[in-house]
Protein backbone atom coordinates (compact mmCIF):
# COMPACT_ATOMS: atom_id res chain seq x y z
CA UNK A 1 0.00 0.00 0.00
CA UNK A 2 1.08 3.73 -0.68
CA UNK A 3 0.71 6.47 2.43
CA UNK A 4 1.68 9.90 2.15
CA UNK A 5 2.00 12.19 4.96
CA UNK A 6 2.81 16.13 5.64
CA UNK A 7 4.06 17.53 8.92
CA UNK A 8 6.29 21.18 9.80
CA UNK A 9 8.95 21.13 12.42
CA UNK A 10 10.37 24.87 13.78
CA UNK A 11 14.01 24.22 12.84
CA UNK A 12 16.13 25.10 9.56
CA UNK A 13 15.81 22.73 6.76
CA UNK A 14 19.46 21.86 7.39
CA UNK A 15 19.06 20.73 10.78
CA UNK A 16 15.94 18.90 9.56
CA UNK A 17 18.13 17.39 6.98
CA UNK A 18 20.59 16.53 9.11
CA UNK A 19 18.43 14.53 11.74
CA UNK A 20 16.53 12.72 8.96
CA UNK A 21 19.45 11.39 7.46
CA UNK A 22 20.87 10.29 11.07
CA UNK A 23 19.31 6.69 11.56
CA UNK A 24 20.05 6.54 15.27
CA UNK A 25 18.32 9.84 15.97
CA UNK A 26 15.23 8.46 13.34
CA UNK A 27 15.09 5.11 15.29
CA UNK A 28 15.22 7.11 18.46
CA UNK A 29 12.08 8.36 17.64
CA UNK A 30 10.08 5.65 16.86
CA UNK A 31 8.74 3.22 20.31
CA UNK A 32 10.41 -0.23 19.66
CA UNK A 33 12.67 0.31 17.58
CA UNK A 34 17.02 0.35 17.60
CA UNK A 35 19.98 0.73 14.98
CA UNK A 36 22.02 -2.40 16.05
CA UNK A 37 24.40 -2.01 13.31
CA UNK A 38 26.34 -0.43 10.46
CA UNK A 39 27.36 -2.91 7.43
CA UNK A 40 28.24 -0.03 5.38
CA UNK A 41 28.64 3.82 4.58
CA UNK A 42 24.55 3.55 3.86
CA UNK A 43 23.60 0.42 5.12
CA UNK A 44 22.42 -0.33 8.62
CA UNK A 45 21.42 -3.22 10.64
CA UNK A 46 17.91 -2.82 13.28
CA UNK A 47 15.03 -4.57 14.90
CA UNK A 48 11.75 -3.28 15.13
CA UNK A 49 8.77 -4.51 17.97
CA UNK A 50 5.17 -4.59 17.52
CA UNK A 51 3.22 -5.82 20.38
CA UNK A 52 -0.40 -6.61 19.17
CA UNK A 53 -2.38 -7.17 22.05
CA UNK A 54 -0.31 -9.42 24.73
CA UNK A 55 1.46 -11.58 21.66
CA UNK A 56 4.90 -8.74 20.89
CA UNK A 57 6.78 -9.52 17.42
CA UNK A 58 9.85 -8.60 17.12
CA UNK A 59 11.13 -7.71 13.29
CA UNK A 60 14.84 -7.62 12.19
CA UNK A 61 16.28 -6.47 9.10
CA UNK A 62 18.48 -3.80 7.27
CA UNK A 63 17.54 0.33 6.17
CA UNK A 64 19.71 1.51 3.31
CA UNK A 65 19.97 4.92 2.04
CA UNK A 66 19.82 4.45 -2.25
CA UNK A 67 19.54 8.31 -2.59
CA UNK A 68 20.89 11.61 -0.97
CA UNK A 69 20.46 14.65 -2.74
CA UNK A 70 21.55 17.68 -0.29
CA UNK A 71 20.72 19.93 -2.82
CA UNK A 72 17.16 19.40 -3.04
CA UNK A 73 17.05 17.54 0.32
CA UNK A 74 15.94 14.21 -0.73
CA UNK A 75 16.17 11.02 0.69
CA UNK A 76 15.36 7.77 -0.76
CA UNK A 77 15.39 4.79 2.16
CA UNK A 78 14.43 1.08 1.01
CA UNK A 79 14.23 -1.34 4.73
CA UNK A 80 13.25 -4.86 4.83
CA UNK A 81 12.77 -7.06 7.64
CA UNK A 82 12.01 -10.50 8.58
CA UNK A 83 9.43 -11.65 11.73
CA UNK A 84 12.60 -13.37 14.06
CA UNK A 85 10.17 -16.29 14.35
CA UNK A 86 9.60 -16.63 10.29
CA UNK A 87 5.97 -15.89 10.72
CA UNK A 88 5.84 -13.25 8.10
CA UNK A 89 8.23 -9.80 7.05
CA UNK A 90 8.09 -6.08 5.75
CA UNK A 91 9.65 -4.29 2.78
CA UNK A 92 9.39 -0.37 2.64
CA UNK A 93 10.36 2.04 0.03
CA UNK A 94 10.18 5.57 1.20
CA UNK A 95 11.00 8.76 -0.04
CA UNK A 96 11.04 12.01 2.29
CA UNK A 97 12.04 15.85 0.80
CA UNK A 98 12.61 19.14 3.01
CA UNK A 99 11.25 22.55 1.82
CA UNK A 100 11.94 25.53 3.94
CA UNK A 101 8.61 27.14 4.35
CA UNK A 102 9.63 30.38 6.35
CA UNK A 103 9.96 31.83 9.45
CA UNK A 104 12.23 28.94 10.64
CA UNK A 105 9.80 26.38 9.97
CA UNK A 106 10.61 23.21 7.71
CA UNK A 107 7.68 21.06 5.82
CA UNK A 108 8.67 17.28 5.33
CA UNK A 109 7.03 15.04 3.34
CA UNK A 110 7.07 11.72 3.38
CA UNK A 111 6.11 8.81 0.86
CA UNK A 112 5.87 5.25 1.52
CA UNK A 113 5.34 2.27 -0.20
CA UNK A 114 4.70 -0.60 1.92
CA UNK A 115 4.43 -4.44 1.54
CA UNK A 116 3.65 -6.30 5.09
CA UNK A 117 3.32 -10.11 5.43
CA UNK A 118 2.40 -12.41 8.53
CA UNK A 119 0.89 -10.98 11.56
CA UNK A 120 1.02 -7.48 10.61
CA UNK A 121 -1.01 -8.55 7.44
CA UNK A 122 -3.93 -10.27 9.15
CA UNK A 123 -4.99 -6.79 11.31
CA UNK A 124 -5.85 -5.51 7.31
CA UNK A 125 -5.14 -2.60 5.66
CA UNK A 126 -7.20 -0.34 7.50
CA UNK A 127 -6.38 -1.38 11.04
CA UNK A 128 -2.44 -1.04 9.24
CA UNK A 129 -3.34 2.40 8.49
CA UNK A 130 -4.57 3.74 11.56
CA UNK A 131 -1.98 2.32 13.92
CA UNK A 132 0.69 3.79 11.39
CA UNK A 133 -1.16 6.86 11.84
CA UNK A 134 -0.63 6.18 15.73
CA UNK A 135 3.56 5.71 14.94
CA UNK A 136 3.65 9.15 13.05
CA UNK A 137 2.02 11.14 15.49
CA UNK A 138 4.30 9.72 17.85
CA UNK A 139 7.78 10.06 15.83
CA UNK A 140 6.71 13.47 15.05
CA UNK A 141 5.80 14.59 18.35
CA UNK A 142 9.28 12.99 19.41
CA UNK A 143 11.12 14.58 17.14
CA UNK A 144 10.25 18.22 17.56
CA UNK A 145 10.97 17.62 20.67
CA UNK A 146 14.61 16.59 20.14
CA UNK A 147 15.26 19.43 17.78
CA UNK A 148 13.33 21.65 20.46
CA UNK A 149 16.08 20.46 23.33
CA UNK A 150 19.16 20.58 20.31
CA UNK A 151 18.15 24.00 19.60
CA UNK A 152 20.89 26.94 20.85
CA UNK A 153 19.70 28.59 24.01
CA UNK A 154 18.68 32.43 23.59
CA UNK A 155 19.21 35.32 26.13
CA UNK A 156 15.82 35.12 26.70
CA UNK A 157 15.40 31.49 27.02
CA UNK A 158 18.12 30.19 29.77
CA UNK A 159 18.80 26.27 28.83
CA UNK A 160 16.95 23.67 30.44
CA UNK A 161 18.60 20.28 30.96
CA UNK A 162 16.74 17.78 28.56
CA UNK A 163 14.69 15.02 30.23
CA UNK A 164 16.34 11.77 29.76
CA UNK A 165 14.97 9.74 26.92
CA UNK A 166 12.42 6.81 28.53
CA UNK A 167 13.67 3.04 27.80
CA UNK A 168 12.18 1.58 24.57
CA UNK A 169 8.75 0.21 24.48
CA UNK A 170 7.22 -1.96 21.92
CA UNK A 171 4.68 -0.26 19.62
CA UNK A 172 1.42 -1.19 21.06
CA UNK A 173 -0.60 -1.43 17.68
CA UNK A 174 -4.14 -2.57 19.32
CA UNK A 175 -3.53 -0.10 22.87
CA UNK A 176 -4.93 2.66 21.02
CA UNK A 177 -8.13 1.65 22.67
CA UNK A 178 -11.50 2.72 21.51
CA UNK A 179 -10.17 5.03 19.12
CA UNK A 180 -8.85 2.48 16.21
CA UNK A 181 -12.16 0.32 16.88
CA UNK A 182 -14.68 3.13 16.52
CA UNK A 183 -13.05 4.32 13.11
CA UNK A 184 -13.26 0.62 12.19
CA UNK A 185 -16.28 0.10 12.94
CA UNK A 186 -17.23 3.58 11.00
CA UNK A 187 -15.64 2.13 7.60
CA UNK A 188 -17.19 -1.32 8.25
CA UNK A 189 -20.66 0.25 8.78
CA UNK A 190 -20.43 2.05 5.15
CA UNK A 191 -20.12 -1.32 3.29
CA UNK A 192 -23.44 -2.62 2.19
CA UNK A 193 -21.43 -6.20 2.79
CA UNK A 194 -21.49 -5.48 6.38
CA UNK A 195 -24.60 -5.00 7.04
CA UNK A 196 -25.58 -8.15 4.85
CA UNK A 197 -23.33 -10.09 6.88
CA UNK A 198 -24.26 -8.63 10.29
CA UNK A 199 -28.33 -9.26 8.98
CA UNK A 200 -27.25 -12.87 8.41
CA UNK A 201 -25.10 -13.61 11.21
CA UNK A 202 -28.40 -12.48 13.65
CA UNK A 203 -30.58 -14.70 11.33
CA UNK A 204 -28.42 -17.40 11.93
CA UNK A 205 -28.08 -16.71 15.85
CA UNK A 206 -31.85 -16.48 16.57
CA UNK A 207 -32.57 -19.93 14.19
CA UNK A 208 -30.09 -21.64 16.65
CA UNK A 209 -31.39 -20.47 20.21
CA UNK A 210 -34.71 -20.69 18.73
């Protein structure tokens, strides 16, 4: 499936630029997830967790860079990844670009292609879509908050010590309670299917107590 997303960060596009293209600072972002290694100049090594209700999978696998352009700040990041008990994997292809919008703000977007297998696969696309709407809230909200804390201190503004950074949790892709089930529920209820099947399913029930 393809997602595209928009978001603005208060920093220079060069500073943007800079963190994007830093994998540990990316990873450090996202709940669950580590850089465990560096195979090459643009290659690296990590492993990814998912925790769908009490079962957590854990996902390893390898992010390369295949394009920087500084000039027009593009990236171009292909990851795969493998379940670490075989039951399924992940391939991404994802592009992001950096346009300085004014007034020290930066607008990022971000375009994915993603392929998902296994576990991850069975939730469907929808459920896929809102909990990765869940993860880029999150990695958003966690990075403007690390370029907040890197930014110099003003006259104005005396420095505050940064809070350390909490230990790594898995994502918890069915914890966003009521939330992920109500808008599921709201695409569910606009298929005529649904309702055919919910009509049936009651037909059947009441035939069997009755």
């Amino acid at each position: 499936m393809r997602i595209e997303k928009k978001f603005t960060v208060s920093a220079s596009p060069d500073t943007v630029w800079g963190f994007l293209t830093d994998p540990n600072k990316v990873a450090g972002c996202l709940p669950g997830a580590a850089i465990t290694g560096q195979t090459d100049e643009r290659s690296y090594t990590g492993t990814i967790t998912v925790k769908v209700g009490p079962v957590a999978t854990s996902y390893r696998g390898q992010v390369r860079f295949e394009r920087l352009d500084p000039a027009t700040r593009t990236a171009e990041i292909v990851a795969s990844g493998q379940d670490v008990k075989g039951k399924g994997g992940a391939d991404m292809k994802m592009t992001s670009r950096i346009v300085d919008v004014g007034g020290g703000q930066s607008e990022v977007t971000v375009e994915q292609e993603i392929s998902v297998t296994g576990i991850l696969a069975q939730m469907g696309r929808g459920m896929i879509n809102d909990v990765g709407d869940q993860m880029f809230d999150k990695f958003t909200t966690a990075m403007r908050a690390q370029l907040a804390a890197a930014a110099p201190a003003t006259a104005s503004a005396p420095t505050v010590p940064a809070a350390p950074a909490p230990a790594a949790e898995p994502i918890q892709a069915f914890s966003f309670g009521a939330g992920l089930a109500g808008r599921a529920f709201g695409r569910s209820a606009r298929d005529p299917w649904f309702w055919v099947k919910v009509i049936a399913f009651s037909a059947f029930l009441y035939w069997l107590f009755s």
